[in-house]
N, C-alpha and C. Protein backbone atom coordinates (compact mmCIF):
# COMPACT_ATOMS: atom_id res chain seq x y z
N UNK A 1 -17.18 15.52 -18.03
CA UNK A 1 -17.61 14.60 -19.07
C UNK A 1 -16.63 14.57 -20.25
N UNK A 2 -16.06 15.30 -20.58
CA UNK A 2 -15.01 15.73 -21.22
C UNK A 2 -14.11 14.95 -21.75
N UNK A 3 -13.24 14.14 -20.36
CA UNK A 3 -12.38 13.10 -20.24
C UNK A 3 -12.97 11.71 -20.17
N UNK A 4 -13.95 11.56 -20.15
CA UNK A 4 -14.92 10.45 -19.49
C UNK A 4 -14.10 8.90 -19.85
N UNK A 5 -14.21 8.94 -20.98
CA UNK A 5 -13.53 7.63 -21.82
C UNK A 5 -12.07 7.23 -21.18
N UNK A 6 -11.68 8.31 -21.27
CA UNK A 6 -9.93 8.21 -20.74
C UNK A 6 -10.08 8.22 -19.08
N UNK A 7 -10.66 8.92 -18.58
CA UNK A 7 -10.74 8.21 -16.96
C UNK A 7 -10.92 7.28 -16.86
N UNK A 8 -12.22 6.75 -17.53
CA UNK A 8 -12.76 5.14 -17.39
C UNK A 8 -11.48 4.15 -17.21
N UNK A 9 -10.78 5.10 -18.71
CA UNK A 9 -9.79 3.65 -19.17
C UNK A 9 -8.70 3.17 -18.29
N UNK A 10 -8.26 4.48 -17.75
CA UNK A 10 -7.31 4.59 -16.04
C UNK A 10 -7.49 3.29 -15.43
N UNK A 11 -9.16 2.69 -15.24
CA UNK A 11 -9.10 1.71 -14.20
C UNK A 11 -8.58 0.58 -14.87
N UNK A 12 -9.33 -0.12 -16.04
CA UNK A 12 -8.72 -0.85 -16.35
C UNK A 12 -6.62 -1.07 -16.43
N UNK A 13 -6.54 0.02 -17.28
CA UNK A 13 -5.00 0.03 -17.09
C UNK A 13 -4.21 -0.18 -15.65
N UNK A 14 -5.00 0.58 -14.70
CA UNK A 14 -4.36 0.31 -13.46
C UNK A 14 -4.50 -1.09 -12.95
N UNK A 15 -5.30 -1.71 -13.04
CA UNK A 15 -5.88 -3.18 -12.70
C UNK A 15 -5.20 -3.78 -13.39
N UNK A 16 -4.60 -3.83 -14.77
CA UNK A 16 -3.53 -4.68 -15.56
C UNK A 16 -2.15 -4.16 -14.79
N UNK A 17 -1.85 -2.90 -14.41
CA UNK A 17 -0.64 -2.52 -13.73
C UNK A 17 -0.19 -3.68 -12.41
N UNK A 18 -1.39 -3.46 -11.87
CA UNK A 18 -1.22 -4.54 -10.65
C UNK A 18 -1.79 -5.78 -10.73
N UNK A 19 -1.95 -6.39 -11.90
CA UNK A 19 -1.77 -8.08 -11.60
C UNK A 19 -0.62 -8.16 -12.55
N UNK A 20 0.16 -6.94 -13.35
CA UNK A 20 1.55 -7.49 -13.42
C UNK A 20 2.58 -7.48 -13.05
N UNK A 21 2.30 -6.79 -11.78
CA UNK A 21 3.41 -6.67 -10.71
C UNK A 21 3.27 -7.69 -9.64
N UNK A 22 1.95 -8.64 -9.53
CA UNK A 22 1.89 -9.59 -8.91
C UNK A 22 2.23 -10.65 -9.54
N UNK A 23 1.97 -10.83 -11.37
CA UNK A 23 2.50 -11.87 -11.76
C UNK A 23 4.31 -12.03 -11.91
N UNK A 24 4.75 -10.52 -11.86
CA UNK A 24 5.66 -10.64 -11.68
C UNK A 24 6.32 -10.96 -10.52
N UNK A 25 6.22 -10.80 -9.35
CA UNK A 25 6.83 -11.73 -8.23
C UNK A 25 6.20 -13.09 -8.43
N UNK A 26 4.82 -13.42 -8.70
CA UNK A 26 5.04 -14.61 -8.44
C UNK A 26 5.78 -15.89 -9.23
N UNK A 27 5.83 -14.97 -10.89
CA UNK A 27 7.01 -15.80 -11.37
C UNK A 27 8.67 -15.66 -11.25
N UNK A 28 9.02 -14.59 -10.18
CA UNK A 28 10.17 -14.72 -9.43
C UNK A 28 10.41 -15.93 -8.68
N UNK A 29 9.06 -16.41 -7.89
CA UNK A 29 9.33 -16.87 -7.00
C UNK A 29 9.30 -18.69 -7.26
N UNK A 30 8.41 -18.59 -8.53
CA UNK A 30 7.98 -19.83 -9.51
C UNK A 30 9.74 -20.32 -10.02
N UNK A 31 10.60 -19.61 -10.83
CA UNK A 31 11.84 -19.87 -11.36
C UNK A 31 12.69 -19.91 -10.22
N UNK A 32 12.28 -19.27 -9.18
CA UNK A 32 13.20 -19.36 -8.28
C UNK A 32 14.28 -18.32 -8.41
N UNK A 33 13.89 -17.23 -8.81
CA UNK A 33 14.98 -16.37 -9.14
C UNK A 33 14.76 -14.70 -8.63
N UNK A 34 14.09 -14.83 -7.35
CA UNK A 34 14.17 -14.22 -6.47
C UNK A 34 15.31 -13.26 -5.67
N UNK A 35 15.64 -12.42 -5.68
CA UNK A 35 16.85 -12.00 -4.88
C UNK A 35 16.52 -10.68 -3.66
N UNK A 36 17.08 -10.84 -2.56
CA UNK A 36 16.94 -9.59 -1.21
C UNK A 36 16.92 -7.97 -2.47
N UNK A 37 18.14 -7.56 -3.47
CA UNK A 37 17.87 -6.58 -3.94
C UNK A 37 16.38 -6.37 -4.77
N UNK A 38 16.32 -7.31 -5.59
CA UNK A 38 14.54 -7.39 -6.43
C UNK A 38 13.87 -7.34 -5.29
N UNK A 39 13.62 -8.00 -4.00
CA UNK A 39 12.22 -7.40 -3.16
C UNK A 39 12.60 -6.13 -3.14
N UNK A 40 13.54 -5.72 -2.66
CA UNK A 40 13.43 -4.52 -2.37
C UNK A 40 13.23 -3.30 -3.16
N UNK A 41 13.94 -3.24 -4.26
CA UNK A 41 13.54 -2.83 -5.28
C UNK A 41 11.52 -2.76 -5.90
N UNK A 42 11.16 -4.17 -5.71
CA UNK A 42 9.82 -4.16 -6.10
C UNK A 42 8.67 -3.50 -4.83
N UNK A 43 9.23 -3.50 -3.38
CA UNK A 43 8.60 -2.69 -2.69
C UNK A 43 8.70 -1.38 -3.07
N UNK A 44 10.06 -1.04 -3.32
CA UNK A 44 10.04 0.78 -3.37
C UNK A 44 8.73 0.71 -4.88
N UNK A 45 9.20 0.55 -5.60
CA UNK A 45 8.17 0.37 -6.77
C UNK A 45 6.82 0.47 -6.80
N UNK A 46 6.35 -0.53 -5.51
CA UNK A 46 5.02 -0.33 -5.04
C UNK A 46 4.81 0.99 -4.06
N UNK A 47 5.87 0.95 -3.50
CA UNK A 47 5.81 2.44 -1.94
C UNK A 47 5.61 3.66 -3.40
N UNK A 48 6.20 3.63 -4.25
CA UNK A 48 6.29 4.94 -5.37
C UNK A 48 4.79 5.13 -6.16
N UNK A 49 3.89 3.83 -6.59
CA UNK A 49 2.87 4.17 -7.11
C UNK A 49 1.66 4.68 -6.45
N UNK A 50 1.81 3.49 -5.13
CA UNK A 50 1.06 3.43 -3.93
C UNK A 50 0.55 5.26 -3.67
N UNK A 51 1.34 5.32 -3.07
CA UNK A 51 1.82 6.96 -2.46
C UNK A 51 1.12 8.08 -3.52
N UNK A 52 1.97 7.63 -4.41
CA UNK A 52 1.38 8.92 -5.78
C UNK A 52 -0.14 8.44 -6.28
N UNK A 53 -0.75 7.95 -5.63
CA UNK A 53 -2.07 7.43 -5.57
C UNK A 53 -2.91 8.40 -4.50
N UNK A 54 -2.26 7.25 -4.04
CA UNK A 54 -3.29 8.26 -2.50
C UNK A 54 -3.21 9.67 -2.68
N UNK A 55 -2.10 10.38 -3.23
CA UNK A 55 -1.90 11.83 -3.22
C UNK A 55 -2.99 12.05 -4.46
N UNK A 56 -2.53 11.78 -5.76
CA UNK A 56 -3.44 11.92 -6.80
C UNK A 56 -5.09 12.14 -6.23
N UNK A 57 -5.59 11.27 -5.45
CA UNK A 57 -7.06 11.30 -5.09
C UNK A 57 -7.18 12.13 -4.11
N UNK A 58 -6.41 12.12 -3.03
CA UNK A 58 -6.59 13.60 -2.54
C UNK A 58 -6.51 14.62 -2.78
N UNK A 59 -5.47 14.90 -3.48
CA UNK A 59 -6.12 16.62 -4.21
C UNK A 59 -6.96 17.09 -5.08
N UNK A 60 -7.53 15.58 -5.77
CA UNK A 60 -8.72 15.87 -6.69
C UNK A 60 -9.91 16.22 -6.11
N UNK A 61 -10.79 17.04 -6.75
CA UNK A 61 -12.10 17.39 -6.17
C UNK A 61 -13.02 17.09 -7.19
N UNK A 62 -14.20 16.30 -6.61
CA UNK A 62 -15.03 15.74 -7.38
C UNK A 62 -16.41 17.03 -8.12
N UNK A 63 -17.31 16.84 -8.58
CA UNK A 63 -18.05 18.53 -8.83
C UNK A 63 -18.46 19.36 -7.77
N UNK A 64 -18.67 18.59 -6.50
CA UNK A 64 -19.22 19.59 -5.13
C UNK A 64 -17.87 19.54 -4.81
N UNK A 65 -16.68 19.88 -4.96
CA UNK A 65 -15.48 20.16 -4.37
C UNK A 65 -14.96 19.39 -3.16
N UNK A 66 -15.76 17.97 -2.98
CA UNK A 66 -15.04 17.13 -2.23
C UNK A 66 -13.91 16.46 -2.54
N UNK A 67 -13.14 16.15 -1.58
CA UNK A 67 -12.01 14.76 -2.10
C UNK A 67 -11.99 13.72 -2.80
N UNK A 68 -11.87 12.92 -3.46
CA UNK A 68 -11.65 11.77 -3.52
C UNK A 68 -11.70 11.13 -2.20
N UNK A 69 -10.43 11.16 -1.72
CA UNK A 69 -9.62 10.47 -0.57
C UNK A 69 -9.46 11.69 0.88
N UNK A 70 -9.53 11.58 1.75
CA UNK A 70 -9.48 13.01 2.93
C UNK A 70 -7.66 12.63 2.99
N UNK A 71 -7.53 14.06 2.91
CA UNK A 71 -6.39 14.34 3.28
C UNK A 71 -5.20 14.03 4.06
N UNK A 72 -5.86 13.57 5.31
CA UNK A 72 -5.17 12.68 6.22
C UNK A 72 -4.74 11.18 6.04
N UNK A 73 -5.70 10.82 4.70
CA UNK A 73 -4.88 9.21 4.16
C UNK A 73 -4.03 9.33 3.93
N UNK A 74 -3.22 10.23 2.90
CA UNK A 74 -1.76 10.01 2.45
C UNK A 74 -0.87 10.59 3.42
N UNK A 75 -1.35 11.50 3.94
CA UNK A 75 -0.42 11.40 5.20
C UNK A 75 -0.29 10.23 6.07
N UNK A 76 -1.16 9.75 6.47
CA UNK A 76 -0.80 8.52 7.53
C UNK A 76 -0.38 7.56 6.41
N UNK A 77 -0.66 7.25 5.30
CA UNK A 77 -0.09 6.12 4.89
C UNK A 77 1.70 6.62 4.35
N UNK A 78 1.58 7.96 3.76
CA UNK A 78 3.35 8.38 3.80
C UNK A 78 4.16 8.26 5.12
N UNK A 79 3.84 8.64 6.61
CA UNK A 79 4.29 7.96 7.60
C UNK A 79 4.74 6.91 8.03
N UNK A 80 3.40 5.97 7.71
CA UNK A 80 3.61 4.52 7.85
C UNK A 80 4.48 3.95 6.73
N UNK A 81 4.73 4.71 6.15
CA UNK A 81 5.72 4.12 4.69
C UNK A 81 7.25 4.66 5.18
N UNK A 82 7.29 5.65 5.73
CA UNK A 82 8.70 5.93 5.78
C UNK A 82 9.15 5.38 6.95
N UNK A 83 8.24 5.18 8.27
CA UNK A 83 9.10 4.47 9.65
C UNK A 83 9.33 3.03 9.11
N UNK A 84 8.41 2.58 8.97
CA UNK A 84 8.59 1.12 8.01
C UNK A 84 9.85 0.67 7.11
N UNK A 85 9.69 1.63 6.23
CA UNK A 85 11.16 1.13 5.54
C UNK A 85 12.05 2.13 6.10
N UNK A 86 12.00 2.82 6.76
CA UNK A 86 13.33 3.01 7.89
C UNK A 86 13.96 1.54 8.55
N UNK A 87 12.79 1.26 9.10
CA UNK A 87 13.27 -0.13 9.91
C UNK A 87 13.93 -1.05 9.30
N UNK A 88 13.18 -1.72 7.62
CA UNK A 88 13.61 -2.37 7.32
C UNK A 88 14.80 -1.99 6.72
N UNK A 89 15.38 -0.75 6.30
CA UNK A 89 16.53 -0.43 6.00
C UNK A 89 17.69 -0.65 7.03
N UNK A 90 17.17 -0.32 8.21
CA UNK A 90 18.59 -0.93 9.08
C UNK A 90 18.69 -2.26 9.93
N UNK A 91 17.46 -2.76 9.38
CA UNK A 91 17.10 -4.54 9.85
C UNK A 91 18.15 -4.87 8.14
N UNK A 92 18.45 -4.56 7.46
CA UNK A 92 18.30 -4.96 6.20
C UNK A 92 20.43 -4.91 6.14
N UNK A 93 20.44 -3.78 6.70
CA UNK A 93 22.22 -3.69 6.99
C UNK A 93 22.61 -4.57 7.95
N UNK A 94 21.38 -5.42 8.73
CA UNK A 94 22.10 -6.52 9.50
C UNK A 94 21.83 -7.65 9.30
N UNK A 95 21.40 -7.73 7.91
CA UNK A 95 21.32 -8.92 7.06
C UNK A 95 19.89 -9.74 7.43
N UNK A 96 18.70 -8.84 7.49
CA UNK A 96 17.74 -8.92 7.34
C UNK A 96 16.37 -8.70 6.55
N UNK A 97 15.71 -9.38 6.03
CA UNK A 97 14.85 -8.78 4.47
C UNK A 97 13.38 -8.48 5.24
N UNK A 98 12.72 -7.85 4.39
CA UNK A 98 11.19 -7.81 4.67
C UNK A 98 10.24 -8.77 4.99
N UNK A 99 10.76 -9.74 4.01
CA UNK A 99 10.06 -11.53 3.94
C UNK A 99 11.05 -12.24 3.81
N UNK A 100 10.62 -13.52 3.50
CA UNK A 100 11.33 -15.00 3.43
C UNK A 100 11.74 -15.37 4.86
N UNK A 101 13.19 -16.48 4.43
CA UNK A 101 13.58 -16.77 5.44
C UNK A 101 14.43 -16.16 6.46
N UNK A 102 15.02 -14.92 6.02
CA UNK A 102 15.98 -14.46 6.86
C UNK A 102 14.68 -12.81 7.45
N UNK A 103 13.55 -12.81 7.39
CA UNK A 103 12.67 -11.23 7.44
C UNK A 103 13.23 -11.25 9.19
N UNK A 104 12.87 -9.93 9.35
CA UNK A 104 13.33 -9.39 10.41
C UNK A 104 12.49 -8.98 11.95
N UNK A 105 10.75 -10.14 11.13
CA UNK A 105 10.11 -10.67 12.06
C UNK A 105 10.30 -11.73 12.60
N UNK A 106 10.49 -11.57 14.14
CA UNK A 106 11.05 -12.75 14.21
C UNK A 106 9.44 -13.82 15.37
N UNK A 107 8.56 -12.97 16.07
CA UNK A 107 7.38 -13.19 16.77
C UNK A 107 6.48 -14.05 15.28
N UNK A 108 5.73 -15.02 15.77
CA UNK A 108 5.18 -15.60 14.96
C UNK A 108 3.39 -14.38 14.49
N UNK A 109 3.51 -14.00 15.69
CA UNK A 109 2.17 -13.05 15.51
C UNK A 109 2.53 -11.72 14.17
N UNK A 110 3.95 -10.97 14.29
CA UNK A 110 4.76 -10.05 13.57
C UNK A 110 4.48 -10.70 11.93
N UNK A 111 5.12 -11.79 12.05
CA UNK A 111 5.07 -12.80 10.80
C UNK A 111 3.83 -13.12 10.27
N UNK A 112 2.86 -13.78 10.65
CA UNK A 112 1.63 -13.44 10.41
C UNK A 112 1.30 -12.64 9.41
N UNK A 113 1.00 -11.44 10.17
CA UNK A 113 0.59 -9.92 10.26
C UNK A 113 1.18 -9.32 9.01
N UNK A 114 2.70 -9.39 8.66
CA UNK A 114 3.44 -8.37 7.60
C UNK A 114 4.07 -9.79 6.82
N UNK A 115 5.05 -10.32 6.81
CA UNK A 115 4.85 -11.26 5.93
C UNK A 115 4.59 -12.73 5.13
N UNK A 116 3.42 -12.93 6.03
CA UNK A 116 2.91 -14.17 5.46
C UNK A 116 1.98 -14.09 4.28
N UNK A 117 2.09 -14.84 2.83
CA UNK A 117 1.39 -14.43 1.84
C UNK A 117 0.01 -13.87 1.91
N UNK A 118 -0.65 -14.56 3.17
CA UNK A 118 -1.94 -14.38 3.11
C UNK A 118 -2.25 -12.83 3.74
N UNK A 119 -1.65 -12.14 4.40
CA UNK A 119 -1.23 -10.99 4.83
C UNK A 119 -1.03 -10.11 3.24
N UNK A 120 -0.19 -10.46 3.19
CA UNK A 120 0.24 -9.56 1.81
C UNK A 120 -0.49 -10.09 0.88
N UNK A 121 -1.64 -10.95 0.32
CA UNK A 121 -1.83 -10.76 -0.43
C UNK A 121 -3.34 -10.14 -0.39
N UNK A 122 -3.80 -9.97 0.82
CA UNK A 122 -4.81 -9.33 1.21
C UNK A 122 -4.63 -8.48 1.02
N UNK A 123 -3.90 -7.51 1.68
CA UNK A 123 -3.67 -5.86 1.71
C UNK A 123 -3.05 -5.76 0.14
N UNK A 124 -2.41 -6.33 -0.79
CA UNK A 124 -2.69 -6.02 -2.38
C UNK A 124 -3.83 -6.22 -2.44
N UNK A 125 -4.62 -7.19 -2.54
CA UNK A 125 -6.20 -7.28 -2.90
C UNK A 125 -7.08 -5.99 -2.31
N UNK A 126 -6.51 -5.19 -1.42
CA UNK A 126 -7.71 -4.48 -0.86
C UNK A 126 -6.86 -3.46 -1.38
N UNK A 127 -6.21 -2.99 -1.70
CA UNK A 127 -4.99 -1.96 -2.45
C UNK A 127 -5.85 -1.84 -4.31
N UNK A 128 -5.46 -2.96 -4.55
CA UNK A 128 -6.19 -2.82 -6.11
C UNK A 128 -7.44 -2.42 -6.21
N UNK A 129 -8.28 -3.19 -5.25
CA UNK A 129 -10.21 -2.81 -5.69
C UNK A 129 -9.92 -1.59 -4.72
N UNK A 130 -9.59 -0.90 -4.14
CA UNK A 130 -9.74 0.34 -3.50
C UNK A 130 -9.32 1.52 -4.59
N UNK A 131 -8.31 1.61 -5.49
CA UNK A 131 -7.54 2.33 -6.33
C UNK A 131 -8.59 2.18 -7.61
N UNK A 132 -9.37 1.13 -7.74
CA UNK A 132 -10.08 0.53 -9.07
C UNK A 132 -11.15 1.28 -8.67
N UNK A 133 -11.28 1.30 -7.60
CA UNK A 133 -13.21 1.69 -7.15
C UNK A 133 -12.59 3.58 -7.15
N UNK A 134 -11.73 3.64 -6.80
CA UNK A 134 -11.51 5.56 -7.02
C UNK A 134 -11.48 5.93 -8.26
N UNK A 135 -11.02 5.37 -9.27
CA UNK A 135 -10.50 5.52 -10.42
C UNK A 135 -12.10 5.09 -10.93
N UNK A 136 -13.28 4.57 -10.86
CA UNK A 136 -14.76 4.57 -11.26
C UNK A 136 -15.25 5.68 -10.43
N UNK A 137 -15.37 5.98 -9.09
CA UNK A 137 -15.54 7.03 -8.70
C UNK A 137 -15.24 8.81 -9.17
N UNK A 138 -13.62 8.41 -9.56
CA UNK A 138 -13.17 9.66 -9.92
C UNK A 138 -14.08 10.04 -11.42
N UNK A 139 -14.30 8.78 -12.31
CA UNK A 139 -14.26 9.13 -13.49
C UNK A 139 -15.81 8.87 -13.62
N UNK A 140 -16.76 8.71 -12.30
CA UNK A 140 -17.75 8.44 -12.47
C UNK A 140 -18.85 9.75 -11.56
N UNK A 141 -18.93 11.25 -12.67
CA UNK A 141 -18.95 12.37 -11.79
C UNK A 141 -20.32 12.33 -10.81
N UNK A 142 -21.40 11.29 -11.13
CA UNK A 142 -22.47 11.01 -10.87
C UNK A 142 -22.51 11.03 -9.32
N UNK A 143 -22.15 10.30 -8.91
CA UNK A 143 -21.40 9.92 -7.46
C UNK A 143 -21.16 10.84 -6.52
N UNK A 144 -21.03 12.02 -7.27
CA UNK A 144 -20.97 13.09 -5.71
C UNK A 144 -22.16 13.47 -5.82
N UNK A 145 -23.37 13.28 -6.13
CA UNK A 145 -24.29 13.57 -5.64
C UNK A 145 -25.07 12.95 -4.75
N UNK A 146 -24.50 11.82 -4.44
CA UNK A 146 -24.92 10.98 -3.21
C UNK A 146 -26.16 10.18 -3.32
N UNK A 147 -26.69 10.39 -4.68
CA UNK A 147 -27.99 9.43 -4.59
C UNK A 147 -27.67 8.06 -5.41
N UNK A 148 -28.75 7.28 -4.81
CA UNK A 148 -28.98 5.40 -5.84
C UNK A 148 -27.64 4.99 -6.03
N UNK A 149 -27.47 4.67 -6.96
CA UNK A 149 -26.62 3.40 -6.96
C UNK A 149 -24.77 4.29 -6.90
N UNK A 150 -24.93 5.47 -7.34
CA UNK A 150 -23.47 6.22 -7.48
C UNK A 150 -23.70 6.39 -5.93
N UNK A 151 -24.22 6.89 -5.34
CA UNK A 151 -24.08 7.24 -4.27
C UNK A 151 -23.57 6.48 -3.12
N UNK A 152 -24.17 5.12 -3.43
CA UNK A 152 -23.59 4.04 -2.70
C UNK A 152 -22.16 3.19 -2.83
N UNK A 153 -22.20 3.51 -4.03
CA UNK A 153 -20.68 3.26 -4.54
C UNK A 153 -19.74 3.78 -3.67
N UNK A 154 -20.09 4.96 -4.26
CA UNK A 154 -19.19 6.23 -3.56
C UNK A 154 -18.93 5.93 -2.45
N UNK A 155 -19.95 5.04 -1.19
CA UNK A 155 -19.58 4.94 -0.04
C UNK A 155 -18.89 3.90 0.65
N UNK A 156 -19.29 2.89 -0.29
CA UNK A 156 -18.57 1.74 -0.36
C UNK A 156 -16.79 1.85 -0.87
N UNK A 157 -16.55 2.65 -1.36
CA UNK A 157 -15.59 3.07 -1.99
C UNK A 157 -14.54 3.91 -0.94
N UNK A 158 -15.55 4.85 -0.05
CA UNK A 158 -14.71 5.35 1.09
C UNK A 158 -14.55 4.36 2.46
N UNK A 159 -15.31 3.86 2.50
CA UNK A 159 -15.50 2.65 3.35
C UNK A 159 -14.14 1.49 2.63
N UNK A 160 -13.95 1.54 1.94
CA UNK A 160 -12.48 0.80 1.27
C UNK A 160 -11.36 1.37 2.07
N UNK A 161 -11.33 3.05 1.26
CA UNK A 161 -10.31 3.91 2.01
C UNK A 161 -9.91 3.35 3.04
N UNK A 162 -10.91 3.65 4.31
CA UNK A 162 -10.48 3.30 5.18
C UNK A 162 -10.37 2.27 6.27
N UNK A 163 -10.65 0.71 5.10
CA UNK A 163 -10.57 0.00 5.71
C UNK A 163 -8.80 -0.06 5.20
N UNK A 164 -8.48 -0.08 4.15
CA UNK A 164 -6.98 -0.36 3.63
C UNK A 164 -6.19 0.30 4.32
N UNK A 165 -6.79 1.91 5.07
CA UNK A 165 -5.74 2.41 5.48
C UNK A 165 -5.39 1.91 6.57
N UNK A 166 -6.29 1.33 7.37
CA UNK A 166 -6.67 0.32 8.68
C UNK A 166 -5.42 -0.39 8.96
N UNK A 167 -6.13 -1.52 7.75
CA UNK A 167 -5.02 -2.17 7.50
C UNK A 167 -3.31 -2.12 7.08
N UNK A 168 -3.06 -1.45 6.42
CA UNK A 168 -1.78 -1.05 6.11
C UNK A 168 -1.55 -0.30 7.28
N UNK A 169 -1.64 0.16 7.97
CA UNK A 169 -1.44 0.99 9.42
C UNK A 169 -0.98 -0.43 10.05
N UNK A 170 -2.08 -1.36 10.49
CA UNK A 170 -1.90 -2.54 11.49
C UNK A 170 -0.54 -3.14 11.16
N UNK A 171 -0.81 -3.22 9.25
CA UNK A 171 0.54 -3.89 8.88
C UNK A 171 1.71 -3.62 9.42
N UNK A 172 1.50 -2.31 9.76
CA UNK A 172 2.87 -1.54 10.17
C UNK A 172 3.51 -1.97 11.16
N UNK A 173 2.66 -1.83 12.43
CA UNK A 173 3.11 -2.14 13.76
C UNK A 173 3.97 -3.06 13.90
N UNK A 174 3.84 -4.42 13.85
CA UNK A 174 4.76 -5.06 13.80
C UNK A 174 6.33 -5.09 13.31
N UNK A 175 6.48 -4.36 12.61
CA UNK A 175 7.81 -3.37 11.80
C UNK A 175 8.14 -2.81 12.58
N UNK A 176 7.53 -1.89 13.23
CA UNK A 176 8.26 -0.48 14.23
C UNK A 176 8.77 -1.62 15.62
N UNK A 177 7.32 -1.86 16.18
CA UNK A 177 7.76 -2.92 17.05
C UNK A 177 8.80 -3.72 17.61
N UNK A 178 9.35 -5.00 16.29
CA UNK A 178 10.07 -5.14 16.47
C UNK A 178 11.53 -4.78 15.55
N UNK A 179 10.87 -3.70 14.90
CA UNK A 179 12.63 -2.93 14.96
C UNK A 179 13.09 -2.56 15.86
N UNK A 180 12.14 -2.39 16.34
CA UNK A 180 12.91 -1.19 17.59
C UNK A 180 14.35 -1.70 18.04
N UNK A 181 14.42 -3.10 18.45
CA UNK A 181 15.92 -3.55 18.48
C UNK A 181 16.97 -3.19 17.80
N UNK A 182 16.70 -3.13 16.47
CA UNK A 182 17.76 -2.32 16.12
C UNK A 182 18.12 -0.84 16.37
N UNK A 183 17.45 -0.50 16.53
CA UNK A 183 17.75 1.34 16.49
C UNK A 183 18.05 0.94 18.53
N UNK A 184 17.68 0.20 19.18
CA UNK A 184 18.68 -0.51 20.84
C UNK A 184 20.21 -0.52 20.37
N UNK A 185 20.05 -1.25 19.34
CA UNK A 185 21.43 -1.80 19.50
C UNK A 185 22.91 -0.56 18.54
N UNK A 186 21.87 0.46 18.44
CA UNK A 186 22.05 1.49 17.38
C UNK A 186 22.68 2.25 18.54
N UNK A 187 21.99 2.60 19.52
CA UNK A 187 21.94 3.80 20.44
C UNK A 187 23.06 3.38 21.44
N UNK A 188 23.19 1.77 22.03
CA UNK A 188 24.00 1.03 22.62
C UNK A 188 25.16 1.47 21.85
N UNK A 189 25.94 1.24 21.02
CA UNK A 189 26.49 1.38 19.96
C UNK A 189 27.69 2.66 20.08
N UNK A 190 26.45 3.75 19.65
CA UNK A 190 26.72 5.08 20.19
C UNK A 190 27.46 5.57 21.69
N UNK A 191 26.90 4.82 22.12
CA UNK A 191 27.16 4.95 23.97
C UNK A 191 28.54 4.96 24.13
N UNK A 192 29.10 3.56 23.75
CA UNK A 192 30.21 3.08 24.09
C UNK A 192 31.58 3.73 23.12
């Protein structure tokens, strides 16, 4: 109870964090002044808060000494973060980006899936109210006791977890998938 005020305030702040990192691409993309280094740059940006998120809530323990987040989220989502931009790092040396016109999906299903706005702007949307609903959870100690309305929160809240992690997992596939060609043409390469 201690911190109460200043946890609270976490959510809000974080919720202004991320609609100004969304207003900021989308007035990149409004001026037209977009560039392959700025995405990339603004992914690591997101891979850096993202991450130190999921970790943050997992090692916290609420008053019955549960998680936030189980342990195994930030692991699978640090995984899925590093094969991922593995790929796109050496899709990216053959003059390939994450999105737009030159991304390194080339299957319309791949494209879809990882970067068509409606894709990405889902998995931000379920990224923000998932981080918003931990950050009321975290700062809302009521909730680990599992009854009425905290209680349900609380579950609704893990039920987020792991639908985002779901998702950002699915997101993935398509990345490894069809990278894989490159790290073919990597090994080919090598051979000869």
């Amino acid at each position: 109870m201690q911190w109460l005020w200043l946890d609270l305030l976490m959510v809000p702040v974080l919720a202004w964090a991320i609609f100004m990192d969304s207003l900021d691409g989308w007035v990149a993309r409004r001026r037209k002044e977009e560039s392959e280094a700025g995405a990339l740059f603004d992914i690591a940006g997101d891979r850096i808060v993202e991450l130190a998120l999921w970790v943050f809530f997992a090692i916290r323990r609420d008053p019955l000494g549960q998680p936030f987040v189980p342990f195994w989220v930030p692991l699978v989502m640090i995984t899925r973060t590093v094969l991922t931009d593995l790929v796109r790092s050496v899709a990216f040396k053959e003059g390939r980006t994450p999105f737009g016109e030159k991304t390194l999906q080339e299957a319309a299903w791949a494209r879809a899936l990882t970067s068509a706005r409606w894709s990405r702007a889902v998995y931000g949307i379920m990224k923000a109210v998932t981080f918003c609903a931990l950050g009321i959870v975290y700062a809302w100690h009521d909730t680990a006791s599992g009854g009425g309305w905290a209680g349900a929160f609380r579950a609704a809240t893990r039920a987020l977890v792991y639908a985002t992690t779901f998702f950002g997992v699915l997101r993935g596939v398509p990345v490894l998938w069809e990278g894989r060609r490159y790290f073919r043409s990597q090994v080919k390469s090598h051979e000869t």
